[in-house]
Protein backbone atom coordinates (compact mmCIF):
# COMPACT_ATOMS: atom_id res chain seq x y z
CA UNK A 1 0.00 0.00 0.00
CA UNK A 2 1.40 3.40 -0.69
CA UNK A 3 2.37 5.04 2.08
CA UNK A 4 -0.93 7.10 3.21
CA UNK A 5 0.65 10.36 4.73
CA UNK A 6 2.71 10.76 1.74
CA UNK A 7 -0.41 10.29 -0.22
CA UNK A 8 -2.48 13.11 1.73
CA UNK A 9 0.55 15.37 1.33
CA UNK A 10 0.35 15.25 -2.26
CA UNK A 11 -2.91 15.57 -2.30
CA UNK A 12 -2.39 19.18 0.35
CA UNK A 13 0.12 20.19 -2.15
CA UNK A 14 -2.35 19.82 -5.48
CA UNK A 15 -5.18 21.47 -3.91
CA UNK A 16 -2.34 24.40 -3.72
CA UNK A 17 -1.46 24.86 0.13
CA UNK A 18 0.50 26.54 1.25
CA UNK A 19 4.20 25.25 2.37
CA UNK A 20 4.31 26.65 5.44
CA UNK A 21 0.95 24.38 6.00
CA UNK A 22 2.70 21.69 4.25
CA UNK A 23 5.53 21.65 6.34
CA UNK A 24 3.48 21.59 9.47
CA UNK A 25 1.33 19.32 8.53
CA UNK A 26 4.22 16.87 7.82
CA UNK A 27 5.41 17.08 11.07
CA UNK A 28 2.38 16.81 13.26
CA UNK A 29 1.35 13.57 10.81
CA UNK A 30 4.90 12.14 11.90
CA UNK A 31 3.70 12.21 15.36
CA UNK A 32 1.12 9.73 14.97
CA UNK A 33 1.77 6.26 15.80
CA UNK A 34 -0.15 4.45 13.59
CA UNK A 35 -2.30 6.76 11.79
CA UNK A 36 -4.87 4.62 10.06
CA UNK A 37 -5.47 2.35 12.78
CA UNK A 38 -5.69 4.20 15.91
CA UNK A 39 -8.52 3.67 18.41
CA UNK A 40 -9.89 5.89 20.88
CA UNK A 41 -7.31 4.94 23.19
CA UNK A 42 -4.82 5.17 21.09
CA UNK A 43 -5.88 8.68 20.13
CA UNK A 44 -5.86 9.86 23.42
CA UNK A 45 -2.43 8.84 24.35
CA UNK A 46 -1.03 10.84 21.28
CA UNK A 47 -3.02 13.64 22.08
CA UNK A 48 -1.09 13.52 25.30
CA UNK A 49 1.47 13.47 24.31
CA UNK A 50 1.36 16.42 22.73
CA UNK A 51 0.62 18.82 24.89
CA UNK A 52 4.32 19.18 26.50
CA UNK A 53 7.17 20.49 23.66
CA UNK A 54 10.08 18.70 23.56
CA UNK A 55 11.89 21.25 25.65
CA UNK A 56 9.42 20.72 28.44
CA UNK A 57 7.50 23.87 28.38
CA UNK A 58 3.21 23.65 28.04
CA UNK A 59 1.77 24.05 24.45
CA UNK A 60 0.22 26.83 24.16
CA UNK A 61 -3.78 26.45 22.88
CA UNK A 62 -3.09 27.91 19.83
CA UNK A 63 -0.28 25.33 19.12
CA UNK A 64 -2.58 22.41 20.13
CA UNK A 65 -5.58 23.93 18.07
CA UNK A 66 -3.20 23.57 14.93
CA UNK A 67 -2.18 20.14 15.81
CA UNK A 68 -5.93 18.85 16.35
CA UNK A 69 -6.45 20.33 12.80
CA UNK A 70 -3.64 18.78 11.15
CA UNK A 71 -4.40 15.51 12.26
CA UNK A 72 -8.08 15.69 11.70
CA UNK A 73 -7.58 16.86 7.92
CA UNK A 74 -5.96 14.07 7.55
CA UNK A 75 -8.40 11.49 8.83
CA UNK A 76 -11.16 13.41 7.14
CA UNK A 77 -9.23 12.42 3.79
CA UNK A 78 -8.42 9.21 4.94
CA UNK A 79 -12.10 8.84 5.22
CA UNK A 80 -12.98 9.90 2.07
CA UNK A 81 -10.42 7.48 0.41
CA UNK A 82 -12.14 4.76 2.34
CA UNK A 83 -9.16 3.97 4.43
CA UNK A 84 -11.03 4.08 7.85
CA UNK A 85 -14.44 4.38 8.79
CA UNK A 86 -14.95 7.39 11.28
CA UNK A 87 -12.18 9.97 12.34
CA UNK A 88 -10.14 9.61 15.44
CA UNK A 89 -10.21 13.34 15.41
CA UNK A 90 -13.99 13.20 17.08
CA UNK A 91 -12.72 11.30 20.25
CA UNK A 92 -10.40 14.60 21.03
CA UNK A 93 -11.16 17.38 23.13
CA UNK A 94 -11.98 20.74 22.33
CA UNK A 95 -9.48 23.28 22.51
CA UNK A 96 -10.55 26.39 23.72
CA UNK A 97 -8.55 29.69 22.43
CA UNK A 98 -9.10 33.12 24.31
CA UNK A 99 -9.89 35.49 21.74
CA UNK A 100 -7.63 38.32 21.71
CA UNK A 101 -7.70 41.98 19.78
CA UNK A 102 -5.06 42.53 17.65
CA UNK A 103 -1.65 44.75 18.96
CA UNK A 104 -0.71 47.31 16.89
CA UNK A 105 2.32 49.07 16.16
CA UNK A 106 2.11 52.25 17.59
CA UNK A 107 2.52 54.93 15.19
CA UNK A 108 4.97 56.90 17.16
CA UNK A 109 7.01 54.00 17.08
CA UNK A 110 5.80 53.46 13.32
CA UNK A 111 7.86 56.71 12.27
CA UNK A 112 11.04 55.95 14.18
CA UNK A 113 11.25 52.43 12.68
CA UNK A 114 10.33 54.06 9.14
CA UNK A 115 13.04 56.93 10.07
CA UNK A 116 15.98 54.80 11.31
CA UNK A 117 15.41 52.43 8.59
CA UNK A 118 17.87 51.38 5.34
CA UNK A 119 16.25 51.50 2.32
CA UNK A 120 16.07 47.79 1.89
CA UNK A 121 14.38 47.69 5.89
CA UNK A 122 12.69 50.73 4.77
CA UNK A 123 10.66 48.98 2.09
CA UNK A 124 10.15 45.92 4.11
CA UNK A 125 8.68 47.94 7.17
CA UNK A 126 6.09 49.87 4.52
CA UNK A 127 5.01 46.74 2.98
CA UNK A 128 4.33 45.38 6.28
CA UNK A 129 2.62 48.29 8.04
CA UNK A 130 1.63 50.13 4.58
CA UNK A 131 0.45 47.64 2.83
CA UNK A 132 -0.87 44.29 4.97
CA UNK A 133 1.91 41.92 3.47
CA UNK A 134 2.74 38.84 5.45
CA UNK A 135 6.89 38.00 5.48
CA UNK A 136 6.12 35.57 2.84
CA UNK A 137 4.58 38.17 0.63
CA UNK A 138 7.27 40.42 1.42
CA UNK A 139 10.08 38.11 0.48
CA UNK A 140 8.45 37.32 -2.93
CA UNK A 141 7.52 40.61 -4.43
CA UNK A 142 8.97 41.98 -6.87
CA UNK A 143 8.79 45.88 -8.63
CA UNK A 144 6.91 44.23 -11.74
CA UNK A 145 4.17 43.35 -9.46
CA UNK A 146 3.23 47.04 -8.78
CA UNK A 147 0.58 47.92 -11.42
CA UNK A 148 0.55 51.64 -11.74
CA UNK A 149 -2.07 51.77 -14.33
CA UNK A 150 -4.74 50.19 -12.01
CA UNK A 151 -3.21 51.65 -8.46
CA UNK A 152 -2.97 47.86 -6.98
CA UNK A 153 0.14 45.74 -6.09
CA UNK A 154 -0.23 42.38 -6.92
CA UNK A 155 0.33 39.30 -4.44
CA UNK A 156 0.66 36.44 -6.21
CA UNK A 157 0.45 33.05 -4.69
CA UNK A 158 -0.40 34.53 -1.32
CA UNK A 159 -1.38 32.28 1.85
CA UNK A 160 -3.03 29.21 0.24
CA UNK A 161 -1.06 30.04 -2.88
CA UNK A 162 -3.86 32.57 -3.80
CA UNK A 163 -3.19 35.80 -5.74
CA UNK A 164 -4.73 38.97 -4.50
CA UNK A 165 -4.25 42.88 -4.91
CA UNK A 166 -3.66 45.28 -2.65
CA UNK A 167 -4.51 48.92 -3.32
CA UNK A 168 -2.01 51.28 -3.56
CA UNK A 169 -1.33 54.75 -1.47
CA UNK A 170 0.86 57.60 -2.16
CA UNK A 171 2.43 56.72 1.32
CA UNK A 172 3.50 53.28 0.51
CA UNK A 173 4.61 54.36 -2.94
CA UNK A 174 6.64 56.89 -1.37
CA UNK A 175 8.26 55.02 1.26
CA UNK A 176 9.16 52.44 -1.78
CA UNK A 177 10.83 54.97 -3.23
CA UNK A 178 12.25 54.86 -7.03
CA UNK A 179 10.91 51.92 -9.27
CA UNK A 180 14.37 48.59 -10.17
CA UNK A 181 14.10 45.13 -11.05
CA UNK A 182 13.82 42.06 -8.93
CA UNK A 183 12.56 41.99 -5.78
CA UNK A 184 11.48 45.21 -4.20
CA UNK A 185 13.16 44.82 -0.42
CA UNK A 186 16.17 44.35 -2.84
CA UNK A 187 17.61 40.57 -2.67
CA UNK A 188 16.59 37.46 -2.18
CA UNK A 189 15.30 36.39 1.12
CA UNK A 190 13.36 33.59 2.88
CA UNK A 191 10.22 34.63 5.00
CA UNK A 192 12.07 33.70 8.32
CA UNK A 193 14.65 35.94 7.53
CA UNK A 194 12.22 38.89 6.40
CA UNK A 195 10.62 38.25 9.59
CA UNK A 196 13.64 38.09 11.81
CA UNK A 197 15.39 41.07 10.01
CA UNK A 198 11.93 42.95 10.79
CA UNK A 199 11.87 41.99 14.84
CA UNK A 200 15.60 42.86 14.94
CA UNK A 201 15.15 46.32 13.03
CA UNK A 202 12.07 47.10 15.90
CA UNK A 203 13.99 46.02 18.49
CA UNK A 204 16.85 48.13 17.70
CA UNK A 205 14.69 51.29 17.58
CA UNK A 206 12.91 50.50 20.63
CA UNK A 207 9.76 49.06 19.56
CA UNK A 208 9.38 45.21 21.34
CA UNK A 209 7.00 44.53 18.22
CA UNK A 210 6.87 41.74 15.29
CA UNK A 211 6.49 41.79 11.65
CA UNK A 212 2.91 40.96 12.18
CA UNK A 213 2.14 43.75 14.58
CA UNK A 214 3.24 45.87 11.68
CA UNK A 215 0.52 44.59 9.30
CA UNK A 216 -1.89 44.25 12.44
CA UNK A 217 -1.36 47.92 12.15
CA UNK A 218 -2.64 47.96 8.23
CA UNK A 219 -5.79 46.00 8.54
CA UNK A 220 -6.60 47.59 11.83
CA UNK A 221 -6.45 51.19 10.16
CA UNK A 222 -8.28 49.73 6.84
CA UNK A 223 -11.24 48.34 9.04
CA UNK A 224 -11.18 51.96 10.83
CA UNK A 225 -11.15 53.95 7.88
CA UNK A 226 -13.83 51.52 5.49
CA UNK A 227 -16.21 49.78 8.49
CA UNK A 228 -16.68 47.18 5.58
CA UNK A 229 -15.18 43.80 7.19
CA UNK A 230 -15.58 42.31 3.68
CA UNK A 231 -13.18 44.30 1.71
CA UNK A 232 -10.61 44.00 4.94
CA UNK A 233 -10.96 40.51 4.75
CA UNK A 234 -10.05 40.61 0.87
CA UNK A 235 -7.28 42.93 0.95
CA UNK A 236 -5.44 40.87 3.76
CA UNK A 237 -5.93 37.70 1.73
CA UNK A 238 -8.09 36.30 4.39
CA UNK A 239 -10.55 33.87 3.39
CA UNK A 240 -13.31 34.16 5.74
CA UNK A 241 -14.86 37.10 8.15
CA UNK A 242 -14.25 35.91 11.25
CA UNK A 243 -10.19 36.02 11.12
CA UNK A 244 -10.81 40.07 10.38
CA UNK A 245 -12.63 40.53 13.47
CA UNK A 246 -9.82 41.12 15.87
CA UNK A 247 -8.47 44.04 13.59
CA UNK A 248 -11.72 45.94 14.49
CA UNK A 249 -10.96 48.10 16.91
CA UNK A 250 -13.31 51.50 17.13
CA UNK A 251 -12.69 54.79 17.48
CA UNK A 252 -13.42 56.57 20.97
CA UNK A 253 -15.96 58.72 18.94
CA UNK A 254 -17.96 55.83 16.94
CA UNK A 255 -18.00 54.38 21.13
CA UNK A 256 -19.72 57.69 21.62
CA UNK A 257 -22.12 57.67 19.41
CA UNK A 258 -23.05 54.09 19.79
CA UNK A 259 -23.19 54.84 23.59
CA UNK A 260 -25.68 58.16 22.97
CA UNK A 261 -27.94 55.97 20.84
CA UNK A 262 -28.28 53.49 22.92
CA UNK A 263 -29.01 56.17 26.04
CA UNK A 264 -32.10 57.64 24.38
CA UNK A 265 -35.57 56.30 24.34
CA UNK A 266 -37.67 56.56 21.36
């Protein structure tokens, strides 16, 4: 019999996933002891096992969350290739996540970073915090991807390998600065790099803030500015409303007025 993880992973890989999911979903399916034929007791044991890292320390919901979903993906194929006949996944518990707002990158701190920057960490800061971009995004763009004519730059193959645009601002444009070839942040880089380059470059200016806080900072200004969770959702190459949600955070004067409306009678 072929070898069934290897199977699902080329299957994951078709249907255009990402490789960061890829990746993880390789190692969480390594995990499993024996994954087509594990009972309930079986499944409990692993998901035991899982809930210390290897260096001891707790795993944090959000961790476990991502391994439950790994696992179950997998046994929900497996189930539709008729290689078992329920999913182990159903005899886990639930794992509960506290929902958190989004942290932003002050903008204060937004114009030091900007200010202190090379050009190379200058462009990778306003593509962040300018722009939405993830560290993958960043590390793939490139200047032919910025489409003048239509005001958009172009993200292609995205988080689940989807293309999307993003509009297009004066500010971003002018923190890019003049128009080469290749990629815009100048050289080839992986997304860990991008990211680590970014969470150095904050640190050194003062700021104890990630590369995502920086595009927390985008979407949470877009939502702000438009109200419309739809086109937020869009832009940051989400693919479902409820992952925007967190970016909404509302201004002290739309709290006023929803507080006065809801103070009068009649």
């Amino acid at each position: 019999m072929t070898d069934p993880i290897a199977a699902h992973l080329t299957a994951v890989e078709r249907d255009r996933y990402s490789l960061s999911t890829l990746t993880n979903r390789r190692r969480v399916l390594a995990t499993l002891p024996d994954p087509l034929c594990m009972d309930r007791q079986a499944t409990i044991a692993w998901w035991e096992s899982r809930q210390v890292r290897d260096d001891g320390e707790p795993r944090s919901a959000a961790s476990l969350s991502a391994e439950k979903a790994h696992a179950a993906e997998f046994w929900k194929w497996a189930m539709r290739e008729g290689l078992i006949d329920r999913n182990p996944a159903d005899w886990l518990p639930k794992v509960r996540q506290a929902k958190t707002m989004a942290v932003v990158v002050p903008e204060g701190d937004l114009y030091r970073v900007l200010r202190d920057a090379t050009p190379q960490m200058r462009r990778m800061v306003a593509l962040a915090a300018m722009a939405g971009l993830r560290s993958a995004e960043i590390a793939a763009v490139t200047w032919a991807d910025i489409d003048r004519d239509n005001g958009v730059l172009w993200v292609r193959e995205g988080k689940g390998r989807k293309d999307r645009s993003v509009p297009l601002s004066s500010g971003l444009l002018a923190e890019l600065g003049d128009p080469g070839e290749g990629p815009i942040i100048g050289k080839t880089m992986t997304p860990k790099a991008v990211s680590t380059a970014l969470g150095r470059h904050l640190r050194a200016c003062g700021s104890d803030f990630t590369a995502h806080k920086l595009r927390a900072r985008y979407l949470t200004r877009f939502l702000a500015a438009t109200g419309d969770a739809v086109a937020a959702a869009q832009v940051a190459g989400h693919s479902d409303l409820s992952s925007i949600t967190r970016y909404a955070v509302a201004s002290s004067d739309t709290m006023r007025r929803g507080a006065e409306a809801a103070g009068r009678i009649g």
